[in-house]
Protein backbone atom coordinates (compact mmCIF):
# COMPACT_ATOMS: atom_id res chain seq x y z
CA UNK A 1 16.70 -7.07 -7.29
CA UNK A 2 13.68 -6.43 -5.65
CA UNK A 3 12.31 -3.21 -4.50
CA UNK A 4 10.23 -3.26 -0.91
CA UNK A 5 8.51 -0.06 0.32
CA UNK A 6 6.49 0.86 3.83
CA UNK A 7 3.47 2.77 3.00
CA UNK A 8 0.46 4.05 5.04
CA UNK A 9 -2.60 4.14 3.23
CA UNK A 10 -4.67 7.32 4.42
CA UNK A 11 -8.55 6.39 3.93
CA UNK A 12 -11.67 7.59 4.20
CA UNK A 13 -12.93 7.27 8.04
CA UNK A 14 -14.49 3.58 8.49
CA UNK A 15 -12.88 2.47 5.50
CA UNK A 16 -9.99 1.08 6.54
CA UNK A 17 -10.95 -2.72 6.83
CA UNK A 18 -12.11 -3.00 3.92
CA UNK A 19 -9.33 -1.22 2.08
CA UNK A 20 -7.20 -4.19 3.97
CA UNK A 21 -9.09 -6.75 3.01
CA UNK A 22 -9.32 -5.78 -0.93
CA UNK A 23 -5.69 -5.14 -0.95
CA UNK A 24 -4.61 -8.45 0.84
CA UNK A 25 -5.79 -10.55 -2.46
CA UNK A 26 -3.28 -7.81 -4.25
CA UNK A 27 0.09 -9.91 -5.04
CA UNK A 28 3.16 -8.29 -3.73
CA UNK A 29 1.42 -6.74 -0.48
CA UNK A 30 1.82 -7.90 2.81
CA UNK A 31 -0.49 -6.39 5.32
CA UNK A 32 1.75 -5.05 8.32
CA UNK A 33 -1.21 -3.32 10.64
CA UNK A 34 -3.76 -0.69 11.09
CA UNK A 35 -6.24 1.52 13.22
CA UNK A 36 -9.51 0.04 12.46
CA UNK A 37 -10.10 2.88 11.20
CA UNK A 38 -9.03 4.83 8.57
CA UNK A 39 -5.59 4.11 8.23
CA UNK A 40 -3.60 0.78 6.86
CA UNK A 41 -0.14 -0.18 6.74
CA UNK A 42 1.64 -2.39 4.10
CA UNK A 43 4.74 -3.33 2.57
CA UNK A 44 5.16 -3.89 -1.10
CA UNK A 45 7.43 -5.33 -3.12
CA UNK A 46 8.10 -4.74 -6.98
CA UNK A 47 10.50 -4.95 -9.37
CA UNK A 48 11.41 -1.25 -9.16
CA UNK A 49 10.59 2.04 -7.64
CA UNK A 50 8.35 3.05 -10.85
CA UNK A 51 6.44 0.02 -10.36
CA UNK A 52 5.48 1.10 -6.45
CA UNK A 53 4.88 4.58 -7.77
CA UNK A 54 2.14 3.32 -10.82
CA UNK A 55 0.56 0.92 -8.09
CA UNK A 56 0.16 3.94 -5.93
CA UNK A 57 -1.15 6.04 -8.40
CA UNK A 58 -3.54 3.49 -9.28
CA UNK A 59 -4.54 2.55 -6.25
CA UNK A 60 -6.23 6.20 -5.46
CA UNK A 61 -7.26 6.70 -9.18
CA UNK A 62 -9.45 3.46 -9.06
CA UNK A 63 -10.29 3.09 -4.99
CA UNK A 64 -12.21 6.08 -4.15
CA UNK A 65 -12.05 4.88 -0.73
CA UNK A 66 -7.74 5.54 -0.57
CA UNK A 67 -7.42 9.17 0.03
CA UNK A 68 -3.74 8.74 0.08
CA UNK A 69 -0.71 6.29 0.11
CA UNK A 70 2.43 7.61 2.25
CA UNK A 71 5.93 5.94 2.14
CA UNK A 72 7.52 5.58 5.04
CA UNK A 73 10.71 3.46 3.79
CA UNK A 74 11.78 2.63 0.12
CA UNK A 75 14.64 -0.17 -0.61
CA UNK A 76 16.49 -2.68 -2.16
CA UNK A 77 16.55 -6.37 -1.43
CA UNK A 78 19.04 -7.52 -3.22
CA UNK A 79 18.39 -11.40 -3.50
């Protein structure tokens, strides 16, 4: 089973290309959109939820550019 999760990634302003375009060589994230500005949207998938949670956690720890990632869905894909 796979978990697969919305998120909008909250950035600084300006910085939201380039957030993009680090996190598209990230494996399990799929760009879905953005404003060109300073926000980004993605799905990811993981094995599990605590998996989505770390990379989230990480992803603002290490990228002082990510002010904040925001669910907007969390499920199962049950392959």
């Amino acid at each position: 089973m796979t978990t697969v999760a919305g998120v909008v990634l909250q950035t600084v302003p300006g910085a939201g290309p380039r957030v993009a375009a680090r996190l598209a060589r990230e494996p399990g994230v799929t760009l879905a959109g953005g404003d060109g500005d300073a926000r980004v949207a993605l799905v990811w998938e993981a094995a599990d939820g605590a998996t989505l949670d770390a990379l989230a956690e990480a992803l603002v720890a290490r990228d002082p550019e990510i002010l904040g990632v925001y669910p907007t869905f969390v499920g199962n894909d049950e392959e």
